[in-house]
N, C-alpha and C. Protein backbone atom coordinates (compact mmCIF):
# COMPACT_ATOMS: atom_id res chain seq x y z
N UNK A 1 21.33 -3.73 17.59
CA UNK A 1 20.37 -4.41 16.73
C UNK A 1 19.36 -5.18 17.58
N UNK A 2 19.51 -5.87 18.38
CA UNK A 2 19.17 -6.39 19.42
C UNK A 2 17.81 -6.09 19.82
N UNK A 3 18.10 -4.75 20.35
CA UNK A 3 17.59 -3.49 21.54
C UNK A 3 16.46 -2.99 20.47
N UNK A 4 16.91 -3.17 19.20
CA UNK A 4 16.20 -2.46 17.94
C UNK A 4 14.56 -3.44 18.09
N UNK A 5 15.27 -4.80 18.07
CA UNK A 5 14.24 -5.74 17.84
C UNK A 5 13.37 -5.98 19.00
N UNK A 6 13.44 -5.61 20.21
CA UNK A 6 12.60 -5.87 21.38
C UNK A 6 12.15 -4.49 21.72
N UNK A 7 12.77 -3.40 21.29
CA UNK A 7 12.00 -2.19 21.54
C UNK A 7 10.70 -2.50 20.16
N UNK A 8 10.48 -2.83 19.05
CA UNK A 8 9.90 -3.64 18.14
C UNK A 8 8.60 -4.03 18.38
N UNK A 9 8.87 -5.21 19.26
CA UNK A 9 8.36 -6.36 19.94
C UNK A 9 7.80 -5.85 20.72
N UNK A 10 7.88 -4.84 21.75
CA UNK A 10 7.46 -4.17 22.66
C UNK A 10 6.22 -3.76 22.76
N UNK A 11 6.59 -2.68 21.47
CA UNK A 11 5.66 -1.86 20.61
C UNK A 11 4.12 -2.62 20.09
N UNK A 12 4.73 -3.56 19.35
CA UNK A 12 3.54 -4.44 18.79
C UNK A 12 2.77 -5.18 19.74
N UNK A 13 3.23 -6.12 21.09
CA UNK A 13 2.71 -5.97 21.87
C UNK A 13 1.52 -4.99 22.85
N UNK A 14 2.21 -3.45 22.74
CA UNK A 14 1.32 -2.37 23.11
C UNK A 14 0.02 -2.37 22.65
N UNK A 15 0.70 -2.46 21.55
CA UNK A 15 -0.69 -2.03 20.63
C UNK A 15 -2.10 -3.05 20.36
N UNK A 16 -1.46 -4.36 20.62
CA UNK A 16 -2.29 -5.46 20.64
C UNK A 16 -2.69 -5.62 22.08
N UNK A 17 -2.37 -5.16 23.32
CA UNK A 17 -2.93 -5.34 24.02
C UNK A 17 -4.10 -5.62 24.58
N UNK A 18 -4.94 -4.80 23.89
CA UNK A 18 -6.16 -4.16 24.59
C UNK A 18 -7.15 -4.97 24.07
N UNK A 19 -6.60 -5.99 22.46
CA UNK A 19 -7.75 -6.53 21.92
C UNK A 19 -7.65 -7.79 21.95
N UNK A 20 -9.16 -8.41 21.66
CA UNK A 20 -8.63 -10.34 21.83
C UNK A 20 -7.81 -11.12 21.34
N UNK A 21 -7.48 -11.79 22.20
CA UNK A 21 -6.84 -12.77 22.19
C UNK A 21 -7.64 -14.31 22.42
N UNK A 22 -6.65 -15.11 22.04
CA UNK A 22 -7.21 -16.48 22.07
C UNK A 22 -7.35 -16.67 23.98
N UNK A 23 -6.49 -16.05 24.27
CA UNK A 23 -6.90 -16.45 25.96
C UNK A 23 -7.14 -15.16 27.16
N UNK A 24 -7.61 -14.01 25.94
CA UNK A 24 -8.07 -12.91 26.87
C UNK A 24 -9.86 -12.77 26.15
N UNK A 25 -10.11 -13.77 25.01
CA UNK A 25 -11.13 -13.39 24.40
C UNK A 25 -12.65 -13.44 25.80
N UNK A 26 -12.55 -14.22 26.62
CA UNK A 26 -13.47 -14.48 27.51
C UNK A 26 -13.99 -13.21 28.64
N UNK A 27 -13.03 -12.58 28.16
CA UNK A 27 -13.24 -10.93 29.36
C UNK A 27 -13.86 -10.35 28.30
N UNK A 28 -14.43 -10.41 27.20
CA UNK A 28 -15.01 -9.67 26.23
C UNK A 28 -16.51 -9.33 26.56
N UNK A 29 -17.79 -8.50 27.07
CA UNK A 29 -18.64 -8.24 27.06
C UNK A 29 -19.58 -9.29 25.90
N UNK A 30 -19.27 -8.97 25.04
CA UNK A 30 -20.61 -9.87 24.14
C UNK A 30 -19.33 -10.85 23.10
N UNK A 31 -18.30 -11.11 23.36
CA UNK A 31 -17.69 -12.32 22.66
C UNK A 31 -17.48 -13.02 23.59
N UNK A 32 -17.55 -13.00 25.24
CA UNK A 32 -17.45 -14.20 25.99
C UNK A 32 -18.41 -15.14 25.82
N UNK A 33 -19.64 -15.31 25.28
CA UNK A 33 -20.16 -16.18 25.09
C UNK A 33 -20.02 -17.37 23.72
N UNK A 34 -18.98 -16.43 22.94
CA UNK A 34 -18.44 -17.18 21.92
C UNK A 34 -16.87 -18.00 22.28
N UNK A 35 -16.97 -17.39 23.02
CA UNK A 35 -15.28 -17.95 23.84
C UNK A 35 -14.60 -19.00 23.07
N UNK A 36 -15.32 -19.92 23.70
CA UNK A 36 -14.73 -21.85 23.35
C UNK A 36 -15.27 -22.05 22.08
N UNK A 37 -16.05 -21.75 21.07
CA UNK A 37 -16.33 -21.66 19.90
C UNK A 37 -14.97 -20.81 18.65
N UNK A 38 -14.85 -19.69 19.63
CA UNK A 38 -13.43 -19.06 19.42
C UNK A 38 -12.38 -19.71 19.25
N UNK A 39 -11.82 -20.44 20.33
CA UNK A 39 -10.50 -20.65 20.34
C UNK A 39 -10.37 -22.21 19.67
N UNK A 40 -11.58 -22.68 18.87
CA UNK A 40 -11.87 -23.70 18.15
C UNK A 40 -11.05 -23.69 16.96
N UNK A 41 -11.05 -22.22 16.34
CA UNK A 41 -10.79 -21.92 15.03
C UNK A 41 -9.43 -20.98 15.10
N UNK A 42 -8.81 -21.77 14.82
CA UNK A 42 -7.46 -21.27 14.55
C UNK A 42 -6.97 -19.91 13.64
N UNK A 43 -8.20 -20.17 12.67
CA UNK A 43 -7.81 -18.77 11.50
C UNK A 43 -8.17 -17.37 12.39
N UNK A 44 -9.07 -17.57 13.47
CA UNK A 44 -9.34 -16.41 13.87
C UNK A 44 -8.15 -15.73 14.43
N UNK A 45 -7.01 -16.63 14.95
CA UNK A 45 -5.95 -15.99 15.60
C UNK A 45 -4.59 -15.80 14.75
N UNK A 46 -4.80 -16.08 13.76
CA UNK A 46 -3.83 -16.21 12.94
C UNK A 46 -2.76 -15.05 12.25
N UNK A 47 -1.72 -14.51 11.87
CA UNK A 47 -1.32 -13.31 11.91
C UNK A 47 -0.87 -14.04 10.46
N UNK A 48 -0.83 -14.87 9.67
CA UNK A 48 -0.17 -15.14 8.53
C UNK A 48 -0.76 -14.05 7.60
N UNK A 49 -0.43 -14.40 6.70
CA UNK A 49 -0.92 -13.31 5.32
C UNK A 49 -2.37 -13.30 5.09
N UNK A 50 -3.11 -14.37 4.23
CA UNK A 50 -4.40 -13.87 4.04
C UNK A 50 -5.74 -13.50 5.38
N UNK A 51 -5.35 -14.35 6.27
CA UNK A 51 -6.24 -13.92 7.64
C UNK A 51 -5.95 -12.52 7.66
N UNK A 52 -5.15 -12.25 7.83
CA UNK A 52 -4.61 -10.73 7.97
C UNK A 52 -4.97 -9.55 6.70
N UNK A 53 -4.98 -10.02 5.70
CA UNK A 53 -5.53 -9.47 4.47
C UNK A 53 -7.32 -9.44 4.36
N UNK A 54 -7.61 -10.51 4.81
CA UNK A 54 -8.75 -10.40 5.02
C UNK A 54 -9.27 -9.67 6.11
N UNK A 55 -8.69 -9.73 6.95
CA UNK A 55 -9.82 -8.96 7.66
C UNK A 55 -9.73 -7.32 8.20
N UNK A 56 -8.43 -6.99 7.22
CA UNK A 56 -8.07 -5.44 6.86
C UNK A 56 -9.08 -4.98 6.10
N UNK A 57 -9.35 -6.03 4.63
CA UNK A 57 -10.32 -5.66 3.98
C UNK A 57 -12.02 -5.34 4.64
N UNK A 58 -12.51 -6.66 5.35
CA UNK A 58 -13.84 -6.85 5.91
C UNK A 58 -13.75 -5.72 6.83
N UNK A 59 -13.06 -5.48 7.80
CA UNK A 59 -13.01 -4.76 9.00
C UNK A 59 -13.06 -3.39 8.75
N UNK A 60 -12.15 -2.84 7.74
CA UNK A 60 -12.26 -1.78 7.00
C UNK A 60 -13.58 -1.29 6.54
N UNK A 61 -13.88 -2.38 5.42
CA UNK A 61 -15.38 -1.84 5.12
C UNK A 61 -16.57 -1.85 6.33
N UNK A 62 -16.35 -2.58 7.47
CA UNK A 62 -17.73 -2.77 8.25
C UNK A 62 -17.19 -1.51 9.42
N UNK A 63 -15.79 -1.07 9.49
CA UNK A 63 -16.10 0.04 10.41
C UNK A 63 -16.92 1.80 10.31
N UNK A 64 -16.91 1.77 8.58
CA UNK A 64 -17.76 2.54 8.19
C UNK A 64 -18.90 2.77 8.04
N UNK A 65 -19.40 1.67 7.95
CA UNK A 65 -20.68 1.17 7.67
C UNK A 65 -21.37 1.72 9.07
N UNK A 66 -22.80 2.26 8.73
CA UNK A 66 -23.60 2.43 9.79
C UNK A 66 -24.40 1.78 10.40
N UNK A 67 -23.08 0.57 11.41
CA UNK A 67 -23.85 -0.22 12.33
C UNK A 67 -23.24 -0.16 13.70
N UNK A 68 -22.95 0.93 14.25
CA UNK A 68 -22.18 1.38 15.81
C UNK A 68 -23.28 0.73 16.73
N UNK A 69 -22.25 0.02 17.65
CA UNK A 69 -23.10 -0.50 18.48
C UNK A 69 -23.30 -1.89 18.21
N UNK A 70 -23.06 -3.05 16.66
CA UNK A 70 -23.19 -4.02 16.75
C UNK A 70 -22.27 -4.04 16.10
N UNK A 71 -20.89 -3.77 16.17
CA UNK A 71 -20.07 -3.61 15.02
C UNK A 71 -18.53 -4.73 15.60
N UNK A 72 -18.99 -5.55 16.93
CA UNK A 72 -18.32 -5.89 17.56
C UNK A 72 -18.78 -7.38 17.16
N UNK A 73 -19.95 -7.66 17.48
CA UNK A 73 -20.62 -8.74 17.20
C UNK A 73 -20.80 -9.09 15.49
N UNK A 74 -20.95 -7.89 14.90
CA UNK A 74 -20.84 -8.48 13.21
C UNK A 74 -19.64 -8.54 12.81
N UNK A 75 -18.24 -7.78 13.37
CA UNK A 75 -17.17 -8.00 12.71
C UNK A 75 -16.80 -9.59 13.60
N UNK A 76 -16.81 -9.96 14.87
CA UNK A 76 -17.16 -11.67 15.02
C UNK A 76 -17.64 -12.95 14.12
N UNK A 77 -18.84 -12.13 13.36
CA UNK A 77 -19.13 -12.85 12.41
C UNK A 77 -18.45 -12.74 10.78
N UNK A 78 -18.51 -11.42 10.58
CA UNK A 78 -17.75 -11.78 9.40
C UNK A 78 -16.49 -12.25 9.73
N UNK A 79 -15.39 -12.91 10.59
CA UNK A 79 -14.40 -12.96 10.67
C UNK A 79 -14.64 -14.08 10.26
N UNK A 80 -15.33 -14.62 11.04
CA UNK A 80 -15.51 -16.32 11.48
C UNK A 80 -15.77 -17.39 9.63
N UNK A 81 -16.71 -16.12 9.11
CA UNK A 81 -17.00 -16.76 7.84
C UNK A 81 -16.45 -16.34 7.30
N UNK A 82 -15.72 -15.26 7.11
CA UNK A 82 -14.70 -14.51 6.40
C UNK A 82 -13.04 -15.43 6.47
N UNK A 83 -12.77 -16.03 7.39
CA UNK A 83 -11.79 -16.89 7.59
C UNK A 83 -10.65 -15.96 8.09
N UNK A 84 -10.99 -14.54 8.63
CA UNK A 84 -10.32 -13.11 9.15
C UNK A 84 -9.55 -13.88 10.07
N UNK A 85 -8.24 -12.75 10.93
CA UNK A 85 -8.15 -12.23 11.93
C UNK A 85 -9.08 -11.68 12.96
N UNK A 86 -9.39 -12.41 14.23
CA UNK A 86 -10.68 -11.96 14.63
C UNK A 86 -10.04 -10.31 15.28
N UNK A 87 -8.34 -10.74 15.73
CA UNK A 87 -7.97 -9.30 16.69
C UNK A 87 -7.73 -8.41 16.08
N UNK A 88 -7.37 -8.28 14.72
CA UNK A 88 -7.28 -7.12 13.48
C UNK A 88 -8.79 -6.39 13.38
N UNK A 89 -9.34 -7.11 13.10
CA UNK A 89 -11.25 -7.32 12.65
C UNK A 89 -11.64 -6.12 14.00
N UNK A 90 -11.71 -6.77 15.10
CA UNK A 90 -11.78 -5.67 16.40
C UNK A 90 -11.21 -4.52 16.29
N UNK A 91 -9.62 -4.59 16.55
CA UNK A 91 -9.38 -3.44 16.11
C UNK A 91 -9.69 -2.61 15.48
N UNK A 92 -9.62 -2.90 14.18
CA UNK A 92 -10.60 -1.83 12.99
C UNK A 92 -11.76 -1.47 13.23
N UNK A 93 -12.70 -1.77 14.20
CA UNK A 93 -13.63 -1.31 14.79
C UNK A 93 -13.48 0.00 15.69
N UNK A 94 -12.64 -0.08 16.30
CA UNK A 94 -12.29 1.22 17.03
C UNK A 94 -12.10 2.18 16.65
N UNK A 95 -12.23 2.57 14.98
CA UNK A 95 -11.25 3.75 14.15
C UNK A 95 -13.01 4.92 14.08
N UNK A 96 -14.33 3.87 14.43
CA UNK A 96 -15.65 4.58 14.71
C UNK A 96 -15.88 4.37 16.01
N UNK A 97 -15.74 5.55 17.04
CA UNK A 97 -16.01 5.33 18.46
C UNK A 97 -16.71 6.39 18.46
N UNK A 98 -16.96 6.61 20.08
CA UNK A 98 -17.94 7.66 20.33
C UNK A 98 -17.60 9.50 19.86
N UNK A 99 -16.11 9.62 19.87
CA UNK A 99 -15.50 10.41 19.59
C UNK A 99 -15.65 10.78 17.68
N UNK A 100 -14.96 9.96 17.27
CA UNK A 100 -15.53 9.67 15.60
C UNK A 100 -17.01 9.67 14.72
N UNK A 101 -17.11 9.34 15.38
CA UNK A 101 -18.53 8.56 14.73
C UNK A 101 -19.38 9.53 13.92
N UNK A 102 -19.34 10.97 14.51
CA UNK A 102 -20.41 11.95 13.97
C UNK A 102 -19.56 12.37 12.61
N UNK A 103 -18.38 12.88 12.75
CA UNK A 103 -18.02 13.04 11.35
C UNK A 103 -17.42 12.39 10.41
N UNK A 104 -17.04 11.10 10.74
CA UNK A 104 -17.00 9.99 9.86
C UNK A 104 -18.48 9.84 9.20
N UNK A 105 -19.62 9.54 9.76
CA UNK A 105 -20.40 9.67 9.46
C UNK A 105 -21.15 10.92 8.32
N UNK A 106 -20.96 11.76 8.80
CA UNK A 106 -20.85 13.15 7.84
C UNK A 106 -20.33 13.46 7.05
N UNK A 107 -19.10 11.95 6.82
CA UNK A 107 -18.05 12.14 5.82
C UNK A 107 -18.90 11.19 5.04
N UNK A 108 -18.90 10.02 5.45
CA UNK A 108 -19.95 9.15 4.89
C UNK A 108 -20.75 9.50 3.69
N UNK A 109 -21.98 9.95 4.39
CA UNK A 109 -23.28 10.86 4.15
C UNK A 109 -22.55 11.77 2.77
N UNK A 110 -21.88 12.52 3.11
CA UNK A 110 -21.16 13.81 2.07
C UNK A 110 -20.77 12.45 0.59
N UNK A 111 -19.89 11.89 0.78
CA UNK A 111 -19.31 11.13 -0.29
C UNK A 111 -20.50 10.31 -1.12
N UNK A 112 -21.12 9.48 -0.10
CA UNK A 112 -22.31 8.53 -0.42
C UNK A 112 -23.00 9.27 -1.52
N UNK A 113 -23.58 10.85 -1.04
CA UNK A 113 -24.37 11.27 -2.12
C UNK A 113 -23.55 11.17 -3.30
N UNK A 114 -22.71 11.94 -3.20
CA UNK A 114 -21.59 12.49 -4.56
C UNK A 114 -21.84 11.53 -5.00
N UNK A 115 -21.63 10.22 -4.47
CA UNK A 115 -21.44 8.83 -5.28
C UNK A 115 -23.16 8.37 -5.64
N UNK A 116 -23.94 8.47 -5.59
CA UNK A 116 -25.27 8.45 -5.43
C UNK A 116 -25.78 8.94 -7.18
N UNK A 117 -25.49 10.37 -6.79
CA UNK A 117 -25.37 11.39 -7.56
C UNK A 117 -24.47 10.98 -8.97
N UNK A 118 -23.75 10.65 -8.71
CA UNK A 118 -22.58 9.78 -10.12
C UNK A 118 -23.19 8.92 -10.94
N UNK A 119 -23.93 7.68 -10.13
CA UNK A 119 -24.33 7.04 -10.22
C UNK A 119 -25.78 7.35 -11.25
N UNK A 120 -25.99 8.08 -10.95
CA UNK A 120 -27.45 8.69 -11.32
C UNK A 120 -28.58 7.73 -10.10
N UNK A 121 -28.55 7.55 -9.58
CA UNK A 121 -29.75 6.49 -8.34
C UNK A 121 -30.72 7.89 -8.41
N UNK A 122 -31.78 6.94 -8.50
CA UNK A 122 -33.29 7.79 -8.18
C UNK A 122 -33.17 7.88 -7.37
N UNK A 123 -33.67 9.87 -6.57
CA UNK A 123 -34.68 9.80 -5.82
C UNK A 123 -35.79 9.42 -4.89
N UNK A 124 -35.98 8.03 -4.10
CA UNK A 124 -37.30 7.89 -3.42
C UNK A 124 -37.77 8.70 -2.59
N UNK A 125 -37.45 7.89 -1.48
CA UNK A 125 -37.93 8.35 -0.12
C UNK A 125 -36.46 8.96 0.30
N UNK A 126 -36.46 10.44 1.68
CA UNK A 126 -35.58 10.84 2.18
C UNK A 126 -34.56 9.93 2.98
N UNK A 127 -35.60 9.32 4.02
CA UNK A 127 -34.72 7.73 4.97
C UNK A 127 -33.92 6.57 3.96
N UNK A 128 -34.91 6.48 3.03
CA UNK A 128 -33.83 5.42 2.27
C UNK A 128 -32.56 5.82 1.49
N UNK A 129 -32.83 7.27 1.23
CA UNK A 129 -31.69 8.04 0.09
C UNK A 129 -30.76 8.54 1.42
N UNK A 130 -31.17 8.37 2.45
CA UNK A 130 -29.97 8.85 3.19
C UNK A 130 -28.86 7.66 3.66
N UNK A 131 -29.86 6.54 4.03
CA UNK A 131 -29.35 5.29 4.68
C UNK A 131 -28.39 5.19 2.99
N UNK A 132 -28.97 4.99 2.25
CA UNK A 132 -28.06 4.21 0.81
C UNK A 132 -26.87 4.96 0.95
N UNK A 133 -26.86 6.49 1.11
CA UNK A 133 -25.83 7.47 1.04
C UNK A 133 -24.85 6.84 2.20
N UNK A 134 -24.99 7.05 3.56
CA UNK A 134 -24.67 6.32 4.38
C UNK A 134 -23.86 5.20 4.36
N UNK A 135 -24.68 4.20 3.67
CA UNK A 135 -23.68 2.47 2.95
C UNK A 135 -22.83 3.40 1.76
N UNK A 136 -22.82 3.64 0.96
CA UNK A 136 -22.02 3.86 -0.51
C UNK A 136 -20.93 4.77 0.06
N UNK A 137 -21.09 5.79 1.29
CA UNK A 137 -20.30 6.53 1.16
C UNK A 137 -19.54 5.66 2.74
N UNK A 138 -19.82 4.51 3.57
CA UNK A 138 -18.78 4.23 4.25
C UNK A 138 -18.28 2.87 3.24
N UNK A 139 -18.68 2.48 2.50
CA UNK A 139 -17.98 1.38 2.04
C UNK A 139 -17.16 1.98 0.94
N UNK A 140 -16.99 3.09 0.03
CA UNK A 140 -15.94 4.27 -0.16
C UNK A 140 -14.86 4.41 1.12
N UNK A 141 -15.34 5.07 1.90
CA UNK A 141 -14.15 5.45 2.81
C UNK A 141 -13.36 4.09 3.54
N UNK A 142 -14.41 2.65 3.27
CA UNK A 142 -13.82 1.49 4.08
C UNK A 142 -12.67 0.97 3.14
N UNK A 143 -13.05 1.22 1.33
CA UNK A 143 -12.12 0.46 0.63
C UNK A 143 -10.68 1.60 0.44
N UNK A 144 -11.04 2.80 0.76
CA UNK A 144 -9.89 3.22 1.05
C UNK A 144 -9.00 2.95 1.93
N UNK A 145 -9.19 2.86 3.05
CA UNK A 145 -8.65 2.93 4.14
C UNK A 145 -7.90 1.09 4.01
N UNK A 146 -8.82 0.25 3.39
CA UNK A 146 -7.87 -0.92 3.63
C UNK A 146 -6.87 -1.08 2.50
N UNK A 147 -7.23 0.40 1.40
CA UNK A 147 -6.12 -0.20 0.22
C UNK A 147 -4.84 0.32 1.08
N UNK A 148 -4.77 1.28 1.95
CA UNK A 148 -3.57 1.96 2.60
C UNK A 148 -3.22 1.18 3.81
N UNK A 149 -4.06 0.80 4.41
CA UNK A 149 -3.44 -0.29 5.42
C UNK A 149 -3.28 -1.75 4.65
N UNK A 150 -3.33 -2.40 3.73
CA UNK A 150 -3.26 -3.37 2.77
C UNK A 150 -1.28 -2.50 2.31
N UNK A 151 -1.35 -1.95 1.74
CA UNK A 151 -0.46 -1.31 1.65
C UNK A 151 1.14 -0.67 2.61
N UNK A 152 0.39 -0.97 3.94
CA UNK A 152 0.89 -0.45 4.88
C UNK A 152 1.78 -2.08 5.67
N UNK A 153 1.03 -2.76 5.44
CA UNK A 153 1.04 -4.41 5.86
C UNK A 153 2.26 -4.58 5.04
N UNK A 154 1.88 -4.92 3.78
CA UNK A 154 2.90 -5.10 2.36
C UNK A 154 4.52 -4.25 3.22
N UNK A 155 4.22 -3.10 3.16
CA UNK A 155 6.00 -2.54 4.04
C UNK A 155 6.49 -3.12 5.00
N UNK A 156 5.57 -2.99 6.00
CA UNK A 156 5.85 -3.95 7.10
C UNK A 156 6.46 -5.37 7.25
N UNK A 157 5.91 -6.30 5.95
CA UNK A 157 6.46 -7.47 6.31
C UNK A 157 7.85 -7.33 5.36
N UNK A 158 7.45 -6.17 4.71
CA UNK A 158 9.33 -6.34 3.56
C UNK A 158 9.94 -5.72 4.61
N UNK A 159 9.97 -4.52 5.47
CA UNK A 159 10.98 -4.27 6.72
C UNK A 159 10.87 -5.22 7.43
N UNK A 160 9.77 -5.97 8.27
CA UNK A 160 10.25 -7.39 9.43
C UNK A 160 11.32 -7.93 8.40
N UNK A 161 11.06 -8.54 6.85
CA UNK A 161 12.16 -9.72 6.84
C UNK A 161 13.35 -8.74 6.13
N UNK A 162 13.53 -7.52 6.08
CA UNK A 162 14.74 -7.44 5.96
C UNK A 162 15.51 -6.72 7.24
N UNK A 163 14.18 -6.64 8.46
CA UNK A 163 15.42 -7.03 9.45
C UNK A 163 15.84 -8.06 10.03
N UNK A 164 14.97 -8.96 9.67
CA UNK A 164 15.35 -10.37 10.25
C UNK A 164 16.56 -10.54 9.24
N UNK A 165 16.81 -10.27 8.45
CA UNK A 165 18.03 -10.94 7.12
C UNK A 165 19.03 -10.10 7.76
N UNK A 166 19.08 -9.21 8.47
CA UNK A 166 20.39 -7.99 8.75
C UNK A 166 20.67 -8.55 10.46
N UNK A 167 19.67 -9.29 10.79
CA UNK A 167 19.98 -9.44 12.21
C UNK A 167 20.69 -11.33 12.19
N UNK A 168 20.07 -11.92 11.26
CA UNK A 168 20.45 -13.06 10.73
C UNK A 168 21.92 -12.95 10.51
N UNK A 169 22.21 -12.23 9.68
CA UNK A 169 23.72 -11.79 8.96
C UNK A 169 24.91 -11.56 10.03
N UNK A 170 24.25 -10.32 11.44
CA UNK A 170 25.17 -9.92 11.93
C UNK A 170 25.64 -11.54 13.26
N UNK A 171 24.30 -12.38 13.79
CA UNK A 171 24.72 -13.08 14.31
C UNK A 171 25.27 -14.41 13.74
N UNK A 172 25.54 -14.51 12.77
CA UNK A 172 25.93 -15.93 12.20
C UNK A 172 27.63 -15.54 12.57
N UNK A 173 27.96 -14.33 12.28
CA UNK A 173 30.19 -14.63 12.34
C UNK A 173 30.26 -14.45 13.75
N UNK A 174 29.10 -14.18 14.57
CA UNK A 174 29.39 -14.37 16.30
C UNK A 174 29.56 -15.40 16.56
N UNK A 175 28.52 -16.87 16.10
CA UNK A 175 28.62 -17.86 16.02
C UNK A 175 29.50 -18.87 16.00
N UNK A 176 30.02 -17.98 14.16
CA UNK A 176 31.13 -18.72 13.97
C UNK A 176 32.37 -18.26 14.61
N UNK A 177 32.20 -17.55 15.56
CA UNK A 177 33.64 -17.13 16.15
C UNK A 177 33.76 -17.74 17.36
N UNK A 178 32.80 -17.81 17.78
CA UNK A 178 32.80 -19.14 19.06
C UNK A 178 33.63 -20.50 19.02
């Protein structure tokens, strides 16, 4: 059980590695200048429930959205006013990289119209009916993606506490056998 919980720990560690932290935020390209403004605000680092809910939601919708390239610096900001997770918020940025980007985008674009089209939206200009398509169809694919990771969270913390209750259980008659 033990071995269960630090191979766990391990894991989650891994995976958080790579993104800020309250005392790795300063190696950041364009958030080192927010640094000490950063580590001001506590909600940004926060792993409790709504920081974490929030910024599944925000992060979600702004990694779709067609703003690559400032998507580091606005999910900073919506965190900050958003009252987010700033290292969740990052993360979710990464799910549009250089690799992604064209057919997420294309997925975008494809849905946006459909939804456009549903909608009945006029016609204008080509640039603006594409850009709108663009927003409607990543903030579609953003509120999906956080109802399933929203969803995904929700399991997670009912497995953490019912292994903490099974790991609780097995060390209390060690205890008491001492």
């Amino acid at each position: 059980m033990e071995t269960r919980w630090r191979q766990r720990r391990r894991r989650i560690r891994r995976w958080l590695k790579p993104l800020p932290r309250r005392a790795t935020i300063h190696r950041y390209p364009i958030l080192n200048r927010f640094a000490d403004f950063a580590r001001r605000r506590p909600y940004l680092w926060s792993f409790k429930d709504a920081p974490v809910v929030r910024a599944i939601y925000l992060g979600s919708l702004l990694a779709y959205l067609p703003t690559y390239g400032a998507q580091i610096l606005i999910a900073f900001i919506a965190a900050w006013f958003g009252r987010a997770n700033l290292t969740l918020m990052i993360g979710l940025q990464m799910i549009t990289n250089p690799l992604t980007a064209g057919p997420i985008y294309l997925a975008a674009y494809g849905i946006g119209t459909g939804l456009a089209r549903l909608m009945h939206l006029p016609a204008r200009h080509a640039v603006f009916d594409g850009a709108l398509a663009l927003v409607l169809g990543g903030l579609a694919l953003g509120l999906l993606t956080a109802l399933s990771l929203h969803g995904l969270w929700l399991f997670g913390r009912f497995e953490a506490r019912r292994f903490r209750q099974r790991r609780l259980a097995r060390a209390l008659p060690q205890k008491a056998g001492n």
